[in-house]
N, C-alpha and C. Protein backbone atom coordinates (compact mmCIF):
# COMPACT_ATOMS: atom_id res chain seq x y z
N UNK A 1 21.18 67.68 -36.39
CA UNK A 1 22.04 66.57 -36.07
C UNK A 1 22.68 66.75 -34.70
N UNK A 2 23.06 68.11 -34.16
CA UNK A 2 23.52 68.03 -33.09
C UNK A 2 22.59 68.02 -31.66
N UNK A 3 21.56 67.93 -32.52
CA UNK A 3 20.61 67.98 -31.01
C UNK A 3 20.44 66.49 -30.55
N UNK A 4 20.35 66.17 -31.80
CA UNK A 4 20.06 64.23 -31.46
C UNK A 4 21.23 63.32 -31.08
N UNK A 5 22.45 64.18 -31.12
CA UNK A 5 23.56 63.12 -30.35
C UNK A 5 23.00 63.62 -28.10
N UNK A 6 23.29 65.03 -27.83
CA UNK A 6 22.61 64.91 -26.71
C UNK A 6 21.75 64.11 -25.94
N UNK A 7 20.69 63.36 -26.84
CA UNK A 7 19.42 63.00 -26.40
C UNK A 7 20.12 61.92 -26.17
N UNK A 8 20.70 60.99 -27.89
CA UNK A 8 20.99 59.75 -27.65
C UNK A 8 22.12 59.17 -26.27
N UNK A 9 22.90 59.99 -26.16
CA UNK A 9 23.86 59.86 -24.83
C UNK A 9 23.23 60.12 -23.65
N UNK A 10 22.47 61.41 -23.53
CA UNK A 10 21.77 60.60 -22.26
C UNK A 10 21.00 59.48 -21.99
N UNK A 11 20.37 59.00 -23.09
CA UNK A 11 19.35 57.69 -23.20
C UNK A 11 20.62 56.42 -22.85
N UNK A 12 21.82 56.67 -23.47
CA UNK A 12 22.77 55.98 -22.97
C UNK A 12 23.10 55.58 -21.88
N UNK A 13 23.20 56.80 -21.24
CA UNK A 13 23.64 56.92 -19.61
C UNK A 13 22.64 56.66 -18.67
N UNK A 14 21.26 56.74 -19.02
CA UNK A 14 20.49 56.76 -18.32
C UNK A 14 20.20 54.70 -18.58
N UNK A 15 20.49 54.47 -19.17
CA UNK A 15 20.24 52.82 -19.64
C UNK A 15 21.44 52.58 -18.71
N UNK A 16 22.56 53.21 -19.07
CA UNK A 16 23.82 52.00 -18.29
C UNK A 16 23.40 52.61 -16.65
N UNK A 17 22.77 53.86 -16.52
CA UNK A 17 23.11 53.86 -14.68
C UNK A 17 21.38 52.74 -14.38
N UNK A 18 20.79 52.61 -15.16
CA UNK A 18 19.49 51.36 -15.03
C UNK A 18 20.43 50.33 -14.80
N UNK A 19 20.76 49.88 -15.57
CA UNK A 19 21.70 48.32 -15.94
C UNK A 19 22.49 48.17 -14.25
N UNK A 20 22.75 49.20 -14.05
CA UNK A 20 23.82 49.25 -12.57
C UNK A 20 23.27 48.93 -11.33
N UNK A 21 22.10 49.48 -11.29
CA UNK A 21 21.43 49.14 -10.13
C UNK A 21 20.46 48.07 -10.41
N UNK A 22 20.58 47.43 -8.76
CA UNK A 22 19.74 45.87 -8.78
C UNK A 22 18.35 46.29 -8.99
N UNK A 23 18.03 45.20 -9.45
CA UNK A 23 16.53 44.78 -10.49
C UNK A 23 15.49 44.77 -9.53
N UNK A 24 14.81 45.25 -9.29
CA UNK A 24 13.37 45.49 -8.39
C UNK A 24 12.90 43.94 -8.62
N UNK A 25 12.58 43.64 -7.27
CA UNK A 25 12.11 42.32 -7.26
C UNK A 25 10.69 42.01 -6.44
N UNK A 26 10.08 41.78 -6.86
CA UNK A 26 8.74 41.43 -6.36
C UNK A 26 8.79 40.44 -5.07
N UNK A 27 8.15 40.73 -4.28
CA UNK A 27 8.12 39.18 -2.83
C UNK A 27 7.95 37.97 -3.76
N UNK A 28 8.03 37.14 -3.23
CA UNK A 28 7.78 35.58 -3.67
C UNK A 28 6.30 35.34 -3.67
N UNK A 29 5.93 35.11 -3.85
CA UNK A 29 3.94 35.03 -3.91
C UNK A 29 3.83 33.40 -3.08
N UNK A 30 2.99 33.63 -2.12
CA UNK A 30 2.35 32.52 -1.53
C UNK A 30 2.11 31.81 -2.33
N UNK A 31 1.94 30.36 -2.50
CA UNK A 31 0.54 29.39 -3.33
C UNK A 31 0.31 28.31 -2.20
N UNK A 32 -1.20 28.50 -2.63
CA UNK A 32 -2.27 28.08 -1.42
C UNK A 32 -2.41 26.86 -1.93
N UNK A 33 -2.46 25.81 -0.97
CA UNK A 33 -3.05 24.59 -1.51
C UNK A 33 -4.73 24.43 -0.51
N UNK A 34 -5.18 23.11 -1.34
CA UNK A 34 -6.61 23.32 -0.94
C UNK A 34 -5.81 22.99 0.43
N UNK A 35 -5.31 22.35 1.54
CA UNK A 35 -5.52 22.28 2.59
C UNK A 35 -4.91 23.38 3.34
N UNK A 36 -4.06 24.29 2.39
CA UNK A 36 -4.18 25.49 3.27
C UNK A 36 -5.61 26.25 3.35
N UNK A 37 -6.25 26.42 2.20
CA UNK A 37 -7.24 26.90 2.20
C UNK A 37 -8.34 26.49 3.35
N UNK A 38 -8.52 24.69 3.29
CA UNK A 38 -9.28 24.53 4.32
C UNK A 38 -8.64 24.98 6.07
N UNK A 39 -7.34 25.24 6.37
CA UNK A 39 -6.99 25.68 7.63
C UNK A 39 -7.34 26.65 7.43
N UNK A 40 -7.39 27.79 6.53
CA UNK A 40 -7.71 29.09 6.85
C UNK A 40 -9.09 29.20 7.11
N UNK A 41 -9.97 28.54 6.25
CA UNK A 41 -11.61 28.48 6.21
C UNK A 41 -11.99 28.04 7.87
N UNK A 42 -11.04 26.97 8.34
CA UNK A 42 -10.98 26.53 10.00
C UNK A 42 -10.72 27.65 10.86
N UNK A 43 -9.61 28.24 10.98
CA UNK A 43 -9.01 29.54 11.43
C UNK A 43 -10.32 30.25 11.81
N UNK A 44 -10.93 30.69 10.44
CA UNK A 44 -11.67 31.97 10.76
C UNK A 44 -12.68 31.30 11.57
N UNK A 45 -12.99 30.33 11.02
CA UNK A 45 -14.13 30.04 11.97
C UNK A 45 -14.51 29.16 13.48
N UNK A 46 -12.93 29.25 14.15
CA UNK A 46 -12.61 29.42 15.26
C UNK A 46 -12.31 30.57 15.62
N UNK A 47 -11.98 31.99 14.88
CA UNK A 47 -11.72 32.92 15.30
C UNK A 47 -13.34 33.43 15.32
N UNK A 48 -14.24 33.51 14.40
CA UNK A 48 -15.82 33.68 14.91
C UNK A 48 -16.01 33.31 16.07
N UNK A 49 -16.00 31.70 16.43
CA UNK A 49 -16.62 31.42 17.36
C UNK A 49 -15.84 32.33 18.85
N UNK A 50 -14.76 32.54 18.53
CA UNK A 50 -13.76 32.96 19.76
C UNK A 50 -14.44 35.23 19.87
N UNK A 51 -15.34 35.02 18.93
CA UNK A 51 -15.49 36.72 19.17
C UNK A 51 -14.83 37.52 18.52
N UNK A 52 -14.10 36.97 17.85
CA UNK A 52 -13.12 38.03 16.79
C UNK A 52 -13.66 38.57 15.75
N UNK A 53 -14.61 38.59 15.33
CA UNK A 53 -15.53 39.29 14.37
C UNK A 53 -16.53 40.12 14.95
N UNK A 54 -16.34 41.08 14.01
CA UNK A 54 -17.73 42.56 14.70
C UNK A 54 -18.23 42.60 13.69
N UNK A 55 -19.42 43.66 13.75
CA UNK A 55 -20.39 43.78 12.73
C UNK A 55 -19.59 44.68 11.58
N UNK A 56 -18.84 44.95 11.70
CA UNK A 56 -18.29 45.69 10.77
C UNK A 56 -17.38 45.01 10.24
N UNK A 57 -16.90 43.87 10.77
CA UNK A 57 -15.85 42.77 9.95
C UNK A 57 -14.86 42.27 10.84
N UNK A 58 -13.72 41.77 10.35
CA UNK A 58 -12.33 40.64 11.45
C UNK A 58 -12.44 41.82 11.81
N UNK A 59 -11.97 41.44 13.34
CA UNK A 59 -10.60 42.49 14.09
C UNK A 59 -9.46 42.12 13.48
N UNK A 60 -8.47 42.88 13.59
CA UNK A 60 -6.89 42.82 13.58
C UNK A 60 -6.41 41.49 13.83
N UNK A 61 -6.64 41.23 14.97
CA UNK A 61 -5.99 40.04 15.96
C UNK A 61 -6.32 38.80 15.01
N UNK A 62 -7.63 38.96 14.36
CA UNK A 62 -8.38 37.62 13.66
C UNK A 62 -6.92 37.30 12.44
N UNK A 63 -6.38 38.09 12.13
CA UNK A 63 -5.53 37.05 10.42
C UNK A 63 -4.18 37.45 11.21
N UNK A 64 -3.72 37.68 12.16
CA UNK A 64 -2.72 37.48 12.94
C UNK A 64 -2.79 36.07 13.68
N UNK A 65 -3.85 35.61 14.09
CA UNK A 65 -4.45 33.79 14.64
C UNK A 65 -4.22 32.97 13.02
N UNK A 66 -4.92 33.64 12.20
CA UNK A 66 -4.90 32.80 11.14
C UNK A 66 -3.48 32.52 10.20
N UNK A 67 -2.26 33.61 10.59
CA UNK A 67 -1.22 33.35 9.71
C UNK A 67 -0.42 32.29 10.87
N UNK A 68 -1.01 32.27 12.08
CA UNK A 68 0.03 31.56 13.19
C UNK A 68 -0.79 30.34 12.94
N UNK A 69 -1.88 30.09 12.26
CA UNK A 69 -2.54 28.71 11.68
C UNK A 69 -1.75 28.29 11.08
N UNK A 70 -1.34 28.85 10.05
CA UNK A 70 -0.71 28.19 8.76
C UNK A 70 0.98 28.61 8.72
N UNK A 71 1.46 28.65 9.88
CA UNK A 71 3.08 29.04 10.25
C UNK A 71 3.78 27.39 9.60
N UNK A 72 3.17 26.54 9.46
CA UNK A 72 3.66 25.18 9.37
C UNK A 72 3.71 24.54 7.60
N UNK A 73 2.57 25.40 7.24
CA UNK A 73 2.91 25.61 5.49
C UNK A 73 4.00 26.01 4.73
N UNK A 74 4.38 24.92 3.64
CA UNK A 74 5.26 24.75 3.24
C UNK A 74 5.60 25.88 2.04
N UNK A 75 6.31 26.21 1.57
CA UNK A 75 6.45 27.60 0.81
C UNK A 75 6.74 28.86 1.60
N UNK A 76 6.42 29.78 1.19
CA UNK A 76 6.31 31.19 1.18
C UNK A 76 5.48 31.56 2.48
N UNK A 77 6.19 31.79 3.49
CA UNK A 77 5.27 32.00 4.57
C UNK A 77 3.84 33.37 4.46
N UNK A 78 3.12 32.64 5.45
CA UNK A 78 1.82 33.20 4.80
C UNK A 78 1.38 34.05 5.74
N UNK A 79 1.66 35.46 5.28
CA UNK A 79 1.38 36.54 6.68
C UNK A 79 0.06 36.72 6.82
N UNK A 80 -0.54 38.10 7.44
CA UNK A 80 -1.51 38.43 7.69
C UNK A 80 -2.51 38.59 6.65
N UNK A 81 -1.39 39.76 5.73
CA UNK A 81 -2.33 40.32 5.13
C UNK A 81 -2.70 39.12 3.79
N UNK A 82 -1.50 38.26 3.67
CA UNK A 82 -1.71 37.25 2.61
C UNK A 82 -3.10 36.74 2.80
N UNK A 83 -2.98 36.00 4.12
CA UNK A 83 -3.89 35.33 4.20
C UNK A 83 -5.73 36.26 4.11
N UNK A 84 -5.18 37.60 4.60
CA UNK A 84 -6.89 38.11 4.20
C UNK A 84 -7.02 38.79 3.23
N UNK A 85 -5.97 38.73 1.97
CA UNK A 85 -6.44 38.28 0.25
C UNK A 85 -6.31 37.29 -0.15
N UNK A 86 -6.50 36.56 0.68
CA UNK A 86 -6.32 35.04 -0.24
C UNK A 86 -8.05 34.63 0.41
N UNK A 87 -8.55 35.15 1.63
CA UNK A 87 -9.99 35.14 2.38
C UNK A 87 -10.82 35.64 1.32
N UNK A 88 -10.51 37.00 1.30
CA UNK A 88 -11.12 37.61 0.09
C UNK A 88 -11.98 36.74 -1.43
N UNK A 89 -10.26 36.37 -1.62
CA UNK A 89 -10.47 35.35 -3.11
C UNK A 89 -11.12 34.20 -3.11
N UNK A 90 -11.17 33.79 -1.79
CA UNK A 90 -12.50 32.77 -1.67
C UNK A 90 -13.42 33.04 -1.21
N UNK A 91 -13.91 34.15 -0.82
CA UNK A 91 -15.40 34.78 -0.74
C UNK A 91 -15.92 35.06 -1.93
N UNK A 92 -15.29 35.40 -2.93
CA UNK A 92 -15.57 36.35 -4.14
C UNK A 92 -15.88 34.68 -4.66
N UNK A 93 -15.10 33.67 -4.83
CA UNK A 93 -15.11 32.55 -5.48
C UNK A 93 -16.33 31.54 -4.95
N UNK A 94 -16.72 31.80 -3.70
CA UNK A 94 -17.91 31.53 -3.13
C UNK A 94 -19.15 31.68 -3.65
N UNK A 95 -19.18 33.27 -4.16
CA UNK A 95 -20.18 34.04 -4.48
C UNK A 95 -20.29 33.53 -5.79
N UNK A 96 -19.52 33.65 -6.85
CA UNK A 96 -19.71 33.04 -7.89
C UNK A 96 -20.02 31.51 -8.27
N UNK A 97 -19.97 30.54 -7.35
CA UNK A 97 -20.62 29.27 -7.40
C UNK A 97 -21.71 29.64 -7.25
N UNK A 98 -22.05 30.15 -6.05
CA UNK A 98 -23.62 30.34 -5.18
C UNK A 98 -24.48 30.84 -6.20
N UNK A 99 -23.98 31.51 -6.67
CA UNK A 99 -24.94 32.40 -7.76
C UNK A 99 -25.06 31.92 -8.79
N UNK A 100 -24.23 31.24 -9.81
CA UNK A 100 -24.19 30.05 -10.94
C UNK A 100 -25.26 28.49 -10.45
N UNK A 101 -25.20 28.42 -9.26
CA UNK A 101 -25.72 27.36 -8.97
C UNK A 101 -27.52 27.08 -9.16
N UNK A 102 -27.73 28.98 -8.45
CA UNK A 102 -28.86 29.25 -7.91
C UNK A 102 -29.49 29.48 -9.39
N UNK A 103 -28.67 29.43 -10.49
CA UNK A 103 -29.37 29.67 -12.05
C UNK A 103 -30.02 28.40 -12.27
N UNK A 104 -30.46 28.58 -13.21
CA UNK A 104 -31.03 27.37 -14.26
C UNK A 104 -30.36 26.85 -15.72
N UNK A 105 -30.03 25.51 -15.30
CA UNK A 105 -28.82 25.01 -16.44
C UNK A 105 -27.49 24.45 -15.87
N UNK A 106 -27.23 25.41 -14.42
CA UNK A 106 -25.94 25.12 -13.47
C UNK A 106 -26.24 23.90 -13.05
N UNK A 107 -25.19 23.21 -13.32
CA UNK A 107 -24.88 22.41 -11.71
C UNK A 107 -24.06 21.98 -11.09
N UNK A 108 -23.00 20.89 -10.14
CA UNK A 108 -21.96 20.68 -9.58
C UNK A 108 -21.78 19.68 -9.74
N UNK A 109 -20.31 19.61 -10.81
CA UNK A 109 -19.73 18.37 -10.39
C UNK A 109 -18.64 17.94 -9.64
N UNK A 110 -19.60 16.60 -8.30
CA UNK A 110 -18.64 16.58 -6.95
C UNK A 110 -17.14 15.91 -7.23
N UNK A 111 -16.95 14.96 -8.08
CA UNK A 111 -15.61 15.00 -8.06
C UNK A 111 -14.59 16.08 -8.84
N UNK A 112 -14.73 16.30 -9.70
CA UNK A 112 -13.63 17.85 -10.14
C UNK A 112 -13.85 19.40 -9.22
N UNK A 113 -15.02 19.15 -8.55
CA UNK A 113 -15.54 20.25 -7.87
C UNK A 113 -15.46 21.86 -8.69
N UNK A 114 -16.25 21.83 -9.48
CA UNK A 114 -16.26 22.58 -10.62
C UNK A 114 -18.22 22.73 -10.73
N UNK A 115 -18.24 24.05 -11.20
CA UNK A 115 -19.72 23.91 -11.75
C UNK A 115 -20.10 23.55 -13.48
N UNK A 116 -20.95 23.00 -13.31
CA UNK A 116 -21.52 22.04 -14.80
C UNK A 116 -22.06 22.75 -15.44
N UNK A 117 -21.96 22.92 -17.27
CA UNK A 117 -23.93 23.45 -17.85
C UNK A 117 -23.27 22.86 -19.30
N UNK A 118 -24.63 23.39 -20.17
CA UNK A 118 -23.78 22.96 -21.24
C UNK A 118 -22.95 24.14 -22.12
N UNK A 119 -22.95 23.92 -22.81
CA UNK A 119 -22.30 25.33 -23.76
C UNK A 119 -23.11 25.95 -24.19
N UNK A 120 -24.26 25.73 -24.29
CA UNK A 120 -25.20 26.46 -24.92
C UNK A 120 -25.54 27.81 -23.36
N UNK A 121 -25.79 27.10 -21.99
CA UNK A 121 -25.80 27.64 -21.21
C UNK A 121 -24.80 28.61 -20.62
N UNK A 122 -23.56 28.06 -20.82
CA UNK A 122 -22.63 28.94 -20.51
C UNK A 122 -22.16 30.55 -21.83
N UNK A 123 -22.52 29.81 -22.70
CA UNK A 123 -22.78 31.21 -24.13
C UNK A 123 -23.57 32.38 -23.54
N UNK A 124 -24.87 31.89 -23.14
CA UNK A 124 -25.62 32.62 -22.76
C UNK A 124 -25.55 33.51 -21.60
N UNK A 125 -24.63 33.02 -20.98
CA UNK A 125 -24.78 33.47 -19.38
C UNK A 125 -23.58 34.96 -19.80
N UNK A 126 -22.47 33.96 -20.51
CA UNK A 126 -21.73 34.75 -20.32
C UNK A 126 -21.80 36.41 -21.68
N UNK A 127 -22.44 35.65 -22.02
CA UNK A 127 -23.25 36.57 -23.01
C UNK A 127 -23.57 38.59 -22.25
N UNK A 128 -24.55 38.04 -21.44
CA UNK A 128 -25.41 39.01 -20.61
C UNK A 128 -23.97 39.33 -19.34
N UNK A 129 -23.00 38.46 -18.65
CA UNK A 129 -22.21 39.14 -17.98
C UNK A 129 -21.13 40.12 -18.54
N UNK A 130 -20.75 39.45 -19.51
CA UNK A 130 -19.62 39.98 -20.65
C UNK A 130 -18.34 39.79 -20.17
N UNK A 131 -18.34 38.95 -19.12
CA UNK A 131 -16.78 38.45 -18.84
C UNK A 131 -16.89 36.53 -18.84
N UNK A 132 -15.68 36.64 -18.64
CA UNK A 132 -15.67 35.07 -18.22
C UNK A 132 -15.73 34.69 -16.37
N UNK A 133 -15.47 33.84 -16.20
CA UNK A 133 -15.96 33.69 -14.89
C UNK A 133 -14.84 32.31 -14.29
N UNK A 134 -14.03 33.02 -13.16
CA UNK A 134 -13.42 31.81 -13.22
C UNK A 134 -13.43 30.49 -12.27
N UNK A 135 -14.69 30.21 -11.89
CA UNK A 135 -15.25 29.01 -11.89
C UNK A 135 -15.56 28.04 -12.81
N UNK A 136 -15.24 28.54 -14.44
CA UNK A 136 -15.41 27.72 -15.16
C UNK A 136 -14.02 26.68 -15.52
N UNK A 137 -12.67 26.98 -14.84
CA UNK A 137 -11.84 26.58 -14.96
C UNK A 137 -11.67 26.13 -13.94
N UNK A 138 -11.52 26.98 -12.55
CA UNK A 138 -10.60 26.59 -11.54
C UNK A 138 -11.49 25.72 -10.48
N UNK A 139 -10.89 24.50 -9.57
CA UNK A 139 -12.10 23.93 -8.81
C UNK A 139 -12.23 24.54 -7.59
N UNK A 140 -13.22 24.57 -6.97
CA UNK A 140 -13.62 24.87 -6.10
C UNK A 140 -14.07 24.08 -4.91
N UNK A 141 -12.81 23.74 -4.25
CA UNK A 141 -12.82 22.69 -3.39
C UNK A 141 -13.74 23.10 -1.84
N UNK A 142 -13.30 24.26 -1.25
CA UNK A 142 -14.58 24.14 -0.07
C UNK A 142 -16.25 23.32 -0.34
N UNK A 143 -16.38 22.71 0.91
CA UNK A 143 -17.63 22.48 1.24
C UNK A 143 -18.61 23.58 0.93
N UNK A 144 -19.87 23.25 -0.01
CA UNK A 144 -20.92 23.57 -0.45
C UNK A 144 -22.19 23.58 0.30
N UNK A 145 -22.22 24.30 2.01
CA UNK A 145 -22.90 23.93 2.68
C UNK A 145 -23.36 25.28 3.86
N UNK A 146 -24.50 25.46 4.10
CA UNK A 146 -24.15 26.14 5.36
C UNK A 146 -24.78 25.60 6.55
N UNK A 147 -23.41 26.21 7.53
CA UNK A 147 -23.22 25.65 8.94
C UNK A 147 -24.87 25.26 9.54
N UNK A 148 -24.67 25.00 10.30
CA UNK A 148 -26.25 24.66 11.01
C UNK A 148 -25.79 25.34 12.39
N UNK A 149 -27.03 26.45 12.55
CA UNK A 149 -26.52 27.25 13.68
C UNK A 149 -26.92 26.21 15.28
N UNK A 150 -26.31 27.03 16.26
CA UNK A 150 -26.71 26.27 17.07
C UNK A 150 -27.82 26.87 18.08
């Protein structure tokens, strides 16, 4: 019995000196709308054409141009590095249309901008991936196209 009053009083003290100090707070999280998305998709690809990309990927300078793109967006200002995980999340989201599309059973529908199949198709698919995929929910507003070089 006397060992367990010790424990419980420090668990005490250690709760009230928690309670005392301020609450760890996370940044505010960006949210992207599609037309931020399309300035950033613009951004980079004025920052391509301008040379800011190497074979090995952006320079620096490239999502430093692209957060001074979107300095005028409303919310949560959108720094560097925001903006090249939020690049990221639409490459990755890219890849997963492209590749759903390029199946058999997929297809696109242009006004919700979402990919199509039936359930029987999507059972299956997701069957063999073993996750879900979240193009089946979220739309996917970029253009479905590639550039035409010059």
């Amino acid at each position: 019995m006397v060992t367990i009053r010790p424990i419980i009083r420090a668990s005490y003290a250690f709760r009230s000196l928690a309670l005392s100090r301020p609450a760890f707070s996370c940044p505010p999280r960006a949210h992207w709308s599609v037309a931020d998305d399309a300035v950033l998709v613009r951004a980079m690809r004025d920052a391509k054409d301008a040379g800011f990309q190497s074979d090995s990927g952006w320079k620096p300078q490239t999502w430093a141009r692209v957060a001074l793109a979107l300095a005028n967006s409303p919310g949560v200002p959108k720094v560097s590095e925001k903006c090249q995980d939020r690049f990221g999340t639409l490459k990755q989201s890219y890849r997963e249309v492209r590749t759903l599309l390029g199946l058999s059973g997929f297809g696109w529908n242009e006004g919700l901008k979402i990919v199509t199949a039936s359930a029987e198709v999507w059972d299956a698919y997701l069957e063999v991936r073993h996750t879900s995929s979240t193009v089946t929910w979220h739309p996917f507003s970029l253009t479905m196209h590639r550039p035409t070089r010059k």
